[in-house]
N, C-alpha and C. Protein backbone atom coordinates (compact mmCIF):
# COMPACT_ATOMS: atom_id res chain seq x y z
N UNK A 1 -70.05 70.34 27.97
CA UNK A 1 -68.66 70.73 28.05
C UNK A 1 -67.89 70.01 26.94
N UNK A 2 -67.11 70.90 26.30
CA UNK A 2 -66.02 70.51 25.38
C UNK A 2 -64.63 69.93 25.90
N UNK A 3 -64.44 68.40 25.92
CA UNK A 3 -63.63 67.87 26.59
C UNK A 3 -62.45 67.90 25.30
N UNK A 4 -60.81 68.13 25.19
CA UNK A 4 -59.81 67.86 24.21
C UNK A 4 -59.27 66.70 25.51
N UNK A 5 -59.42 65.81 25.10
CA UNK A 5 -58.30 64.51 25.49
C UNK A 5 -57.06 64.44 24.49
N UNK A 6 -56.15 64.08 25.23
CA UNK A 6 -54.56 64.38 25.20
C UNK A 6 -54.31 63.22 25.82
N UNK A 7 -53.73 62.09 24.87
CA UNK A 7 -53.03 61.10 25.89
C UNK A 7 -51.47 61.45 25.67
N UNK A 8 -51.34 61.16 26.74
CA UNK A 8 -49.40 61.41 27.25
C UNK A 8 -48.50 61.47 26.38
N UNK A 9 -47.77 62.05 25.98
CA UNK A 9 -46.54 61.71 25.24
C UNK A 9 -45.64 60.35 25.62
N UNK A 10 -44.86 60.00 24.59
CA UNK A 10 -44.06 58.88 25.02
C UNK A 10 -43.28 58.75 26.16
N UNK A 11 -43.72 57.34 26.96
CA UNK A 11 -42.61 57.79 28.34
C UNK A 11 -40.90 56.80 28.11
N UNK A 12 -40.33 56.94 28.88
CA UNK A 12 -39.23 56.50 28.84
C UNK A 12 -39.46 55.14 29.93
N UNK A 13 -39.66 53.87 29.40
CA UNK A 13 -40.29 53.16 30.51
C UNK A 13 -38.35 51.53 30.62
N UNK A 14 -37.26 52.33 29.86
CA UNK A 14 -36.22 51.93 29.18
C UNK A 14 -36.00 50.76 30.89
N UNK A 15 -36.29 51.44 32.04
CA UNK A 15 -35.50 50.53 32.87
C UNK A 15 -36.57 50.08 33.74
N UNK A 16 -37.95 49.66 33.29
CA UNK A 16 -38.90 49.41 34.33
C UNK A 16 -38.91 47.96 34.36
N UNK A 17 -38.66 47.25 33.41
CA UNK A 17 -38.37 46.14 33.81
C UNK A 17 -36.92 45.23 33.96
N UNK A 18 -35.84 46.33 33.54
CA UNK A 18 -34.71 45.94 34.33
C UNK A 18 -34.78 46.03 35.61
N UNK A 19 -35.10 47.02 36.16
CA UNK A 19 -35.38 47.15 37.92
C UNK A 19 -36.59 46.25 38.30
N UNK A 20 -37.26 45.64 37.82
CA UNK A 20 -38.39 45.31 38.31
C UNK A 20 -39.52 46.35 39.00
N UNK A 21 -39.56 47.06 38.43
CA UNK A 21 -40.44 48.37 38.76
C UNK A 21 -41.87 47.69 39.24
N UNK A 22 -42.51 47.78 40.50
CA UNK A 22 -43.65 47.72 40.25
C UNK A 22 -44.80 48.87 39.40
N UNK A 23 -46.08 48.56 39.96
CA UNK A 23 -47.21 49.61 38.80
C UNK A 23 -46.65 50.98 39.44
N UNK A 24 -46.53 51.29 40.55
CA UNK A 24 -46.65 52.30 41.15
C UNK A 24 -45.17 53.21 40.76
N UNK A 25 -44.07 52.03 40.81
CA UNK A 25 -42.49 53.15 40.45
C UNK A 25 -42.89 53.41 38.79
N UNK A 26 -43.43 52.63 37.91
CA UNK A 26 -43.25 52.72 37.16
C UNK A 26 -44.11 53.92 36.50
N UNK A 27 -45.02 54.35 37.01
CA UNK A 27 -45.91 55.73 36.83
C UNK A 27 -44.89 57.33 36.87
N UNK A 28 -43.82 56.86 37.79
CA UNK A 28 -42.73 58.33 37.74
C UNK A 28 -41.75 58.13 36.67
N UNK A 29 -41.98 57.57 35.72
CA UNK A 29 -41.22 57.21 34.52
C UNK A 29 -41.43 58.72 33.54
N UNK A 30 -40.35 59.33 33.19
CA UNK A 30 -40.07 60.86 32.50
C UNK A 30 -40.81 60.42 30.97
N UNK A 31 -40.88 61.70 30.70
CA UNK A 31 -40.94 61.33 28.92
C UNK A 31 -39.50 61.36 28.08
N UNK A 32 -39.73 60.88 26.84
CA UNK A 32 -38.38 60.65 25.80
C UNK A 32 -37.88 61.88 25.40
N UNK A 33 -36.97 62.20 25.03
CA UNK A 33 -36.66 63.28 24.39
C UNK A 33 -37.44 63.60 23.28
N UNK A 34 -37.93 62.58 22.67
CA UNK A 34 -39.23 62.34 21.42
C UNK A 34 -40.66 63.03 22.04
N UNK A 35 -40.81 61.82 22.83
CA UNK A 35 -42.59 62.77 23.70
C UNK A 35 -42.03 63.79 24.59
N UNK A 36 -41.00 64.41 24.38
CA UNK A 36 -40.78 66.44 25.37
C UNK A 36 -41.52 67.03 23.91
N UNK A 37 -40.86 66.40 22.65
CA UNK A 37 -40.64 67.17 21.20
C UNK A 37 -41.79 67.36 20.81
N UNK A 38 -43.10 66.03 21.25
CA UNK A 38 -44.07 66.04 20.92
C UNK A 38 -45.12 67.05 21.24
N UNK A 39 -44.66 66.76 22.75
CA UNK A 39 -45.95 67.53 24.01
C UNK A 39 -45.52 68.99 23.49
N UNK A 40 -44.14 69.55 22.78
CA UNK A 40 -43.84 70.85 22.32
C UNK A 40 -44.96 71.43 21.60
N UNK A 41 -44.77 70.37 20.78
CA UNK A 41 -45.59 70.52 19.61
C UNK A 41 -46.83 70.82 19.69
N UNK A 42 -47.53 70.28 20.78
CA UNK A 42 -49.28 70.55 20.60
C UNK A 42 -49.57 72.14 21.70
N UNK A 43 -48.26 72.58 21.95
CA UNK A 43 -48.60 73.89 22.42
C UNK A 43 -49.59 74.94 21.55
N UNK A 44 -49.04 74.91 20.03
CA UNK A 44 -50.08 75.32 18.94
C UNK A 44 -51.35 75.30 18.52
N UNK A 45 -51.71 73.87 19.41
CA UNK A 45 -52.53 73.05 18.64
C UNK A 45 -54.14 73.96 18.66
N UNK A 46 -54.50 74.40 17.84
CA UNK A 46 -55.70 75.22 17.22
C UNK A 46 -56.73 75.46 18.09
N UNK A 47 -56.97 73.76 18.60
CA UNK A 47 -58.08 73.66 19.49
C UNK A 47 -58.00 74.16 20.69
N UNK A 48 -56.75 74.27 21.00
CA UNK A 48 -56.30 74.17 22.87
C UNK A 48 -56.74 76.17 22.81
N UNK A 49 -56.23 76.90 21.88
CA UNK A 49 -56.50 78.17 22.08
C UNK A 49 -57.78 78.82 23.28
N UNK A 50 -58.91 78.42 23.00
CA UNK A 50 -59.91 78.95 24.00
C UNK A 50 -60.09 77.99 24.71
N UNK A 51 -59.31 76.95 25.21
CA UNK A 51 -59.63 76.10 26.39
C UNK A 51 -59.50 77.29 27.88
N UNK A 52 -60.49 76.64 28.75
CA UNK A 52 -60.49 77.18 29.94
C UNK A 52 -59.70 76.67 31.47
N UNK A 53 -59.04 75.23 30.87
CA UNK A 53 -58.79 74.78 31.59
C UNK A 53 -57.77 73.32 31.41
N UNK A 54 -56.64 73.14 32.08
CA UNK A 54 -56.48 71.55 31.73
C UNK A 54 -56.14 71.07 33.08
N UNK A 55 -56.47 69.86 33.02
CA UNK A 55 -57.09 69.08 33.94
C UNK A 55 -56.09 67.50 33.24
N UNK A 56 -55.28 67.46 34.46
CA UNK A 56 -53.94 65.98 34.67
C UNK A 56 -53.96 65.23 35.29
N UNK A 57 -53.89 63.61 34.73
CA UNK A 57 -53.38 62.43 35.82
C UNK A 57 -52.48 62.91 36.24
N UNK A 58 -51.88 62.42 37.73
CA UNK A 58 -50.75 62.92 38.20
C UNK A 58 -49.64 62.22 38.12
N UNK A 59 -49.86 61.35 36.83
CA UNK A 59 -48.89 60.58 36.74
C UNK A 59 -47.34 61.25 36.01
N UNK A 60 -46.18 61.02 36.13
CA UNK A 60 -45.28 61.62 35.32
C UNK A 60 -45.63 62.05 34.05
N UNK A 61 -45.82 60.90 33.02
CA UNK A 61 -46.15 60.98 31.81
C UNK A 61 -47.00 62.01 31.55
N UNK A 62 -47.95 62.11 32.19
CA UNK A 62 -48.85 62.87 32.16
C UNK A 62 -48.70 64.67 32.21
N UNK A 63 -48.59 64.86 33.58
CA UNK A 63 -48.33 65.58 33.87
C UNK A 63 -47.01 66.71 33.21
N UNK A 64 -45.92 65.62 33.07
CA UNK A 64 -44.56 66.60 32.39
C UNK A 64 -45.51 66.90 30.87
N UNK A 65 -46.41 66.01 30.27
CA UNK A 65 -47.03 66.14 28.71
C UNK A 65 -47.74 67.74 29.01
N UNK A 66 -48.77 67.68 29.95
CA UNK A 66 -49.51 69.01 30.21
C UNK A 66 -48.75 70.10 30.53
N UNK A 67 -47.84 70.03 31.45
CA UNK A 67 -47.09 71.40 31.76
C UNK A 67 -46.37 71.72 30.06
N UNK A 68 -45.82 71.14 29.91
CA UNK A 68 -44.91 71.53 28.42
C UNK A 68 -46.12 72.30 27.66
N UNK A 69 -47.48 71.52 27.43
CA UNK A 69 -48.35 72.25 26.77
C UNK A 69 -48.77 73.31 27.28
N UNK A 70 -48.88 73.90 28.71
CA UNK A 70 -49.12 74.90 29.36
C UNK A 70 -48.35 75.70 29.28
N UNK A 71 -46.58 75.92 28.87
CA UNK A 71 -46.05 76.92 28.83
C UNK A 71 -46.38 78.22 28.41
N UNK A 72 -47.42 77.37 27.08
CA UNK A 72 -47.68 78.89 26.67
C UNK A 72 -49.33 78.98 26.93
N UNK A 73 -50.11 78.32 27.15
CA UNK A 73 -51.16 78.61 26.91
C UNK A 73 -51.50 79.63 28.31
N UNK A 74 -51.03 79.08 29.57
CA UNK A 74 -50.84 79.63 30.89
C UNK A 74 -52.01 79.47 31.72
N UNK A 75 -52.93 78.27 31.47
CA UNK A 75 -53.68 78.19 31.95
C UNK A 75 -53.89 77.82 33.28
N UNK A 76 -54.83 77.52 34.14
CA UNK A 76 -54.99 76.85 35.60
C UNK A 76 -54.40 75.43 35.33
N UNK A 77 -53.66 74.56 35.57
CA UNK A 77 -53.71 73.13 35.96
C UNK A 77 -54.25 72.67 36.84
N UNK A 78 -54.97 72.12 36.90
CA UNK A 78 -55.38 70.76 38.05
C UNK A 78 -55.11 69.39 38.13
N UNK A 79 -54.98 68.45 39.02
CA UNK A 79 -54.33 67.49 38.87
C UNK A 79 -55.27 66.70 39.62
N UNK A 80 -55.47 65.69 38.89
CA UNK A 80 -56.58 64.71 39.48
C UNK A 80 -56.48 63.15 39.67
N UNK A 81 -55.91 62.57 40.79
CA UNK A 81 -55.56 61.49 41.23
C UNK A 81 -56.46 60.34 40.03
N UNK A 82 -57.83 60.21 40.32
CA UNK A 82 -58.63 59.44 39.56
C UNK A 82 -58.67 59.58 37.76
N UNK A 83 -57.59 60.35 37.20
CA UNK A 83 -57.49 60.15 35.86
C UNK A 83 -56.30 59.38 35.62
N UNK A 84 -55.94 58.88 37.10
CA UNK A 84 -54.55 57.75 36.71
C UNK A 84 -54.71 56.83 35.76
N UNK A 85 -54.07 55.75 35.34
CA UNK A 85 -53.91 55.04 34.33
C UNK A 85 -54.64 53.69 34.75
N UNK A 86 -55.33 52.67 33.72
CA UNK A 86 -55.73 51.79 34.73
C UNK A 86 -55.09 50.73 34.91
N UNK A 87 -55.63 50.31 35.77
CA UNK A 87 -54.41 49.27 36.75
C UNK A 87 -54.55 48.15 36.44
N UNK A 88 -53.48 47.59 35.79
CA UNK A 88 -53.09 46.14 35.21
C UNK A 88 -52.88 45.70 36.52
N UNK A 89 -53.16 45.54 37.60
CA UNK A 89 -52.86 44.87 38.87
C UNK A 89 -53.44 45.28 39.76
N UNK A 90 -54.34 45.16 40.47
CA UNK A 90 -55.28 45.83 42.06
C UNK A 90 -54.11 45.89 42.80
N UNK A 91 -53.80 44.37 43.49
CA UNK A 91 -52.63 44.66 44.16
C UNK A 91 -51.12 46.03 44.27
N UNK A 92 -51.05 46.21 42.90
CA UNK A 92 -49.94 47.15 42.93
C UNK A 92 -48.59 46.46 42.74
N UNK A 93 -48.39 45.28 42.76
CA UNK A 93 -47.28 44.49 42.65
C UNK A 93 -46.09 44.55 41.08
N UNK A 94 -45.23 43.92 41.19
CA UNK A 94 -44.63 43.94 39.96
C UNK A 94 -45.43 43.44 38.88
N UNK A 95 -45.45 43.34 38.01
CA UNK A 95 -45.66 42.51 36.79
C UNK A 95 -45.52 43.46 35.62
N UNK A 96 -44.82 41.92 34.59
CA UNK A 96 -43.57 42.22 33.99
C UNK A 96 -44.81 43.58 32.57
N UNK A 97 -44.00 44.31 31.79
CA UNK A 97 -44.81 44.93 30.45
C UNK A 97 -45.52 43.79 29.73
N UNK A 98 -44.30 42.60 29.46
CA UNK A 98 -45.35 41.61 28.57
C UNK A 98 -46.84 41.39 29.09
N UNK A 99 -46.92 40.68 30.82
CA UNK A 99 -47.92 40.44 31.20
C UNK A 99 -48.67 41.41 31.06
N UNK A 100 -48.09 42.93 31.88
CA UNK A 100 -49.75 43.49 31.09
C UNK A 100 -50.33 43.97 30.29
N UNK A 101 -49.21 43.86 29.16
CA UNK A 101 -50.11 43.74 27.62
C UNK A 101 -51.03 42.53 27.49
N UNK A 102 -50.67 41.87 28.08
CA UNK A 102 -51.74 40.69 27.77
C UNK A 102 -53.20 40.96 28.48
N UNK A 103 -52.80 41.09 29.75
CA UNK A 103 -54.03 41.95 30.64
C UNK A 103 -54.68 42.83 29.78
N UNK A 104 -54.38 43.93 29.38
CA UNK A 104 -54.92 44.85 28.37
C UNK A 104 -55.24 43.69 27.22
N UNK A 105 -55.22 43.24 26.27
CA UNK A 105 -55.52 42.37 25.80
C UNK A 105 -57.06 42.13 25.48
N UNK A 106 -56.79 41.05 27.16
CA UNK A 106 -57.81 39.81 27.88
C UNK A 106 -59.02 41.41 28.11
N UNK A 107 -58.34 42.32 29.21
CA UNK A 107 -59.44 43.69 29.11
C UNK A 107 -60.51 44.18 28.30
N UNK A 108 -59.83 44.32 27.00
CA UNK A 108 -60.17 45.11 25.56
C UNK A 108 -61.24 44.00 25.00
N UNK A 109 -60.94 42.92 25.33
CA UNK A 109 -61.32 41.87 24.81
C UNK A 109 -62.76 41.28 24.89
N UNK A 110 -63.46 42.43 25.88
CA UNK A 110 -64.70 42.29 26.57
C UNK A 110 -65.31 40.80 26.82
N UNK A 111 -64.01 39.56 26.99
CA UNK A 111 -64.63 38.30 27.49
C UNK A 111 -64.83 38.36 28.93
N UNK A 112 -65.68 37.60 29.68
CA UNK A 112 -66.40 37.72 30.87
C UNK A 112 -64.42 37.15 31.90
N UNK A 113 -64.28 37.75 32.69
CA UNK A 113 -62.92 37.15 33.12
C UNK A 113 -63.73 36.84 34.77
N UNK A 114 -63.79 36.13 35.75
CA UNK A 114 -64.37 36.44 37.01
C UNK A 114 -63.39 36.54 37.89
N UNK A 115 -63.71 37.49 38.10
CA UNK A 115 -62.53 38.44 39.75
C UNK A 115 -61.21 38.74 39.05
N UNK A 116 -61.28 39.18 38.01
CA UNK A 116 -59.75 39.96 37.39
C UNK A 116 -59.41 40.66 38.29
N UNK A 117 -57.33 40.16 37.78
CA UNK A 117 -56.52 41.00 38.98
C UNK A 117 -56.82 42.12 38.46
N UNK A 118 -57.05 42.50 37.48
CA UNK A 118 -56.88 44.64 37.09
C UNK A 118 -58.24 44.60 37.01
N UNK A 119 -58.70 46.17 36.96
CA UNK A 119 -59.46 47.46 37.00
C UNK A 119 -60.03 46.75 36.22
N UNK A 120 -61.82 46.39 36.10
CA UNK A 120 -63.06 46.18 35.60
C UNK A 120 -63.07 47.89 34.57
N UNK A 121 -64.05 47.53 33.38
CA UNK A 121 -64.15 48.58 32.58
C UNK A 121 -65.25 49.72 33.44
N UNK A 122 -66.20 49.07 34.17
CA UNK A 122 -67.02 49.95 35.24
C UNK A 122 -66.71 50.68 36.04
N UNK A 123 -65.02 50.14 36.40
CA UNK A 123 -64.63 50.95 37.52
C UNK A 123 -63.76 51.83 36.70
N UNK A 124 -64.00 51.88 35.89
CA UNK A 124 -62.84 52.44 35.19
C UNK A 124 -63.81 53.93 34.38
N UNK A 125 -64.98 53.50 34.43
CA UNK A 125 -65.88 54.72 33.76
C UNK A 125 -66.17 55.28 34.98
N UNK A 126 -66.94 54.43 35.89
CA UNK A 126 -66.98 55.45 37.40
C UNK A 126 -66.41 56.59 37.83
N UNK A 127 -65.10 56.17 38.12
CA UNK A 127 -64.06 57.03 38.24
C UNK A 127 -64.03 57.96 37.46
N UNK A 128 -63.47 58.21 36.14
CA UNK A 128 -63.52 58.69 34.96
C UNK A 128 -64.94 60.04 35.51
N UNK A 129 -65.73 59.35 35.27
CA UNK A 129 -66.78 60.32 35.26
C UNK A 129 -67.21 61.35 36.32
N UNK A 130 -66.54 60.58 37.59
CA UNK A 130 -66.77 61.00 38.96
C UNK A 130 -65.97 62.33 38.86
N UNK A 131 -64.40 62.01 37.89
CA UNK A 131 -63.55 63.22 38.23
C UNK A 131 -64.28 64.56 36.77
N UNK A 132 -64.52 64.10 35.83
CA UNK A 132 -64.87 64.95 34.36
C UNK A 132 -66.31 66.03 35.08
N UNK A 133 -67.34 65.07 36.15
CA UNK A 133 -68.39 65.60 36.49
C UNK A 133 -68.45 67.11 37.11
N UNK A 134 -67.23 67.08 37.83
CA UNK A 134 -66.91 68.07 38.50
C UNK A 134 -66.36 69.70 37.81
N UNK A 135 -66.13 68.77 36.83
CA UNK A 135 -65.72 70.43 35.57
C UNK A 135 -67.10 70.72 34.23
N UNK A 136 -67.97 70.23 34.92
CA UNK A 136 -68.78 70.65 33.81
C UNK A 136 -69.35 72.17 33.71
N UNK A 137 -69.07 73.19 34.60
CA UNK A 137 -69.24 74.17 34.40
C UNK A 137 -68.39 74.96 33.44
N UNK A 138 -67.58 74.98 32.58
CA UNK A 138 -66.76 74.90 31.79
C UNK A 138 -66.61 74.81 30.55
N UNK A 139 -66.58 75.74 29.40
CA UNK A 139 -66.90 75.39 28.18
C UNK A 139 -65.79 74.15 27.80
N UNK A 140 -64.57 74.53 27.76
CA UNK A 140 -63.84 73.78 27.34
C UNK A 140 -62.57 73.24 28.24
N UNK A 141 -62.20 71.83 28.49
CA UNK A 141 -61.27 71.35 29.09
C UNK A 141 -60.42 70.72 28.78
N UNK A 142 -59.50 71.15 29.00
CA UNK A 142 -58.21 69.80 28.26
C UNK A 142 -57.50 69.28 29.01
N UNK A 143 -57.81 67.54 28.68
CA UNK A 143 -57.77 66.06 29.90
C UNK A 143 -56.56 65.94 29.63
N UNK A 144 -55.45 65.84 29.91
CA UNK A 144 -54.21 64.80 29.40
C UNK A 144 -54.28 63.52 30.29
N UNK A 145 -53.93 62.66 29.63
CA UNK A 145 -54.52 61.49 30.65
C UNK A 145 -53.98 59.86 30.00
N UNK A 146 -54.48 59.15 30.07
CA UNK A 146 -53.96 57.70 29.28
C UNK A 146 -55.14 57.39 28.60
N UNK A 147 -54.66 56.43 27.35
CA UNK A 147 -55.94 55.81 26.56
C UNK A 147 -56.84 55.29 27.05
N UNK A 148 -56.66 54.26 27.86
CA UNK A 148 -57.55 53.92 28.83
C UNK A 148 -58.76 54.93 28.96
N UNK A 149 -58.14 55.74 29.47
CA UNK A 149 -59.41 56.69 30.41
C UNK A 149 -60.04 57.41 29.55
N UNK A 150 -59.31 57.91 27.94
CA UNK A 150 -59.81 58.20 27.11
C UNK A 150 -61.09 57.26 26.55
N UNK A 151 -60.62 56.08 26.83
CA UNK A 151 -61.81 55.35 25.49
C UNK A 151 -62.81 54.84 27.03
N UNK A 152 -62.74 54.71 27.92
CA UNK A 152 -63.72 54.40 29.24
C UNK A 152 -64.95 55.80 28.95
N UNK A 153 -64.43 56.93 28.44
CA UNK A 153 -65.65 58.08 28.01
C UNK A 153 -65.79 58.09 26.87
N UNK A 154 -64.90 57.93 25.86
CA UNK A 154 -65.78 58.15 24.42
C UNK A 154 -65.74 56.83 23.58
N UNK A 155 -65.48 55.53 24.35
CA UNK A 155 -66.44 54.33 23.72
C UNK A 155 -64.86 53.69 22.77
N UNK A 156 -65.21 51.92 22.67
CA UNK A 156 -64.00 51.62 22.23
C UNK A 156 -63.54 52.03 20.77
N UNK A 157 -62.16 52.42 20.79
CA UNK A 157 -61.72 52.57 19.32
C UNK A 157 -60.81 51.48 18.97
N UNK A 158 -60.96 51.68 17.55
CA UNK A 158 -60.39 50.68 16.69
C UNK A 158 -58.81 50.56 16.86
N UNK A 159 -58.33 51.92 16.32
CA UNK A 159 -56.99 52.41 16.81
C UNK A 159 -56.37 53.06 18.18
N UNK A 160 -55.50 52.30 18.19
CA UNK A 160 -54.84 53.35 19.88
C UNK A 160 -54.65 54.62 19.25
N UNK A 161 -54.84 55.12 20.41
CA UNK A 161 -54.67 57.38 20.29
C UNK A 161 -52.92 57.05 20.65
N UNK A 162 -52.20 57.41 19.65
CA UNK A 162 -51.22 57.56 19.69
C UNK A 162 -50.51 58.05 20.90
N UNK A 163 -49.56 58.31 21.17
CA UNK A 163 -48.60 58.97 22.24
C UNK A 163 -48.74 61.05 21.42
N UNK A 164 -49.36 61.93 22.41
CA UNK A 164 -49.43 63.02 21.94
C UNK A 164 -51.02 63.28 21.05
N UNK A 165 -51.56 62.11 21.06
CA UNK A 165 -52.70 62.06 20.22
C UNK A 165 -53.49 63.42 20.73
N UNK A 166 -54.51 63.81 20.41
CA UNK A 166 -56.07 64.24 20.75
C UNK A 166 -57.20 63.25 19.84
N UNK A 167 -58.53 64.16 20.80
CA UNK A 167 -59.34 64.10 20.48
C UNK A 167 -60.86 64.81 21.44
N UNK A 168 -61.39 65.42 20.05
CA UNK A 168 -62.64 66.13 20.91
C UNK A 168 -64.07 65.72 21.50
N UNK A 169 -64.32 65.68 22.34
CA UNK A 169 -65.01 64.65 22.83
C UNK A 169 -66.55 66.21 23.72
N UNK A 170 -67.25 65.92 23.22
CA UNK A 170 -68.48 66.27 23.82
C UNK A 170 -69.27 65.66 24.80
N UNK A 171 -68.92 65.89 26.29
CA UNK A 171 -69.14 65.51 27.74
C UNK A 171 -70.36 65.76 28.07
N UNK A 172 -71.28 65.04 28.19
CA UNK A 172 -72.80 65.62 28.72
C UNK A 172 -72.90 65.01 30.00
């Protein structure tokens, strides 16, 4: 199966840590007027033409990114809890953006951490794979989803996939 990964357009994350948002408020965070302009944009996009399918975290970001791209293509959506974003915190609690950039960081960083508060990279492909497994009947699918979950299947990259990014990824 021909996977197009789509990470999210830009979200508007302007008051998540004025409110103290925990992980969970902070997932219903809209996109910018910038990532609406973006996610517009890849309605065109060459590749998406004979997709059979797209397939969404159900996270805001996410999700508002895929529908915008679906306007025109008109395809099935599905929405899949386990392509959520991964979790800088098990608990679910506040913590601040700085901290979990650093988390991401310490993550990326593949040093041995023992009993990290966030999502192990294993649990993070598990998942991942548990939900992709299920669409393999399918020539082509398009993931919108977070980097994370992008690079947990096609292996670490050098550069972050931008906000609006793709990339084609061959799922066996």
């Amino acid at each position: 199966m021909e996977i197009i990964f789509v990470r999210h357009a830009e979200p508007d994350y302007i008051l998540a840590d004025e409110y103290k948002m925990n992980q969970i408020e902070k997932n219903f965070a809209p996109l910018t007027k910038e990532g609406r302009l973006a996610a517009k944009e890849l309605q065109t996009h060459h590749e998406f033409l004979d997709a059979d399918l797209i397939v969404s975290s159900p996270y805001t970001r996410a999700l508002q990114t895929a529908s915008i791209i679906n306007q025109s293509l008109e395809l099935d959506l599905e929405i899949e809890f386990n392509l959520r974003e991964w979790l800088a915190d098990k608990e679910g609690g506040y913590i601040s953006l700085k901290e979990r950039d650093r988390r991401w960081e310490e993550y990326r960083s593949e040093e041995v951490v023992l009993k990290p508060p966030y999502e192990t990279a294993s649990e993070l492909v598990e998942r991942t794979r548990k939900v992709l497994n299920q669409y393999k009947d399918y020539k082509k699918v398009i993931v919108v989803c977070h980097f994370n979950v992008i690079e947990a299947i096609v292996g670490k990259m050098e550069e972050v996939l931008p906000f609006a990014g793709t990339i084609s990824y061959q799922y066996i």
